[in-house]
Protein backbone atom coordinates (compact mmCIF):
# COMPACT_ATOMS: atom_id res chain seq x y z
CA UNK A 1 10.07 -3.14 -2.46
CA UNK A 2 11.08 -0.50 0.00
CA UNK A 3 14.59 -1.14 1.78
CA UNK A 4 14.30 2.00 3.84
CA UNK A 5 10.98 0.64 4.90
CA UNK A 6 12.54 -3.20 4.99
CA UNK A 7 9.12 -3.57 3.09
CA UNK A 8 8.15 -6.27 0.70
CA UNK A 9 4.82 -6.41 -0.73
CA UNK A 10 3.90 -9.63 -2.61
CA UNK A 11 0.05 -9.30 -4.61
CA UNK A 12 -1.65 -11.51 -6.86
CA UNK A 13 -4.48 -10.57 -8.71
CA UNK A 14 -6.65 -12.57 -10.89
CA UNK A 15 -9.15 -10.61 -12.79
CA UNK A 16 -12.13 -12.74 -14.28
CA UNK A 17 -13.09 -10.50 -17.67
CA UNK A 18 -14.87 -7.99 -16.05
CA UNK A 19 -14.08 -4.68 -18.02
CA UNK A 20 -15.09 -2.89 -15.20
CA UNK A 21 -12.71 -3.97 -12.06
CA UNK A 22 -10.88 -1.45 -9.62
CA UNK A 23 -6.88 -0.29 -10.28
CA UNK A 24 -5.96 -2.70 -7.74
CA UNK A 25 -2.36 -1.68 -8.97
CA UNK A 26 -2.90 1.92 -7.41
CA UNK A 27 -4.80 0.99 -4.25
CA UNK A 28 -2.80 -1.56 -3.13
CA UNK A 29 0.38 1.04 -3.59
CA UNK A 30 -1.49 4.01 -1.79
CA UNK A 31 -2.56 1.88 1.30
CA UNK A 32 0.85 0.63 1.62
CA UNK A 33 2.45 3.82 2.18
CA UNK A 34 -0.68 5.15 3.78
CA UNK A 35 0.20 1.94 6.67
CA UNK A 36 3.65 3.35 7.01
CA UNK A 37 2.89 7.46 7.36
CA UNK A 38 0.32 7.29 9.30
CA UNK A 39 2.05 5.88 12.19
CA UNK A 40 4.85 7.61 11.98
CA UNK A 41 2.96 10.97 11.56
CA UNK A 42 0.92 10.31 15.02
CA UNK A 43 4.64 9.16 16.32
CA UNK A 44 6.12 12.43 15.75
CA UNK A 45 2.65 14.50 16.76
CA UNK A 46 3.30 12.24 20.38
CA UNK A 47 7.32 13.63 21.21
């Protein structure tokens, strides 16, 4: 939950006893934030 962002992000995982499954955890939370600085980056490069 991001309130500056007015960002909610809502994920269900259901992992099926594989020892050996990504840190869907971490991704999910770096391509979040990833969705909302890149635009704004190229935003700011544009003025």
């Amino acid at each position: 939950m991001d309130p500056a962002e007015d960002l909610i992000f809502v994920g269900m995982i259901q992992e099926r006893g594989s020892a050996r499954h990504p840190n869907v955890r971490s991704i999910s939370h770096r391509l979040t934030y990833q969705a909302i600085i890149e635009p704004l980056a190229e935003m700011e490069n544009n003025q």
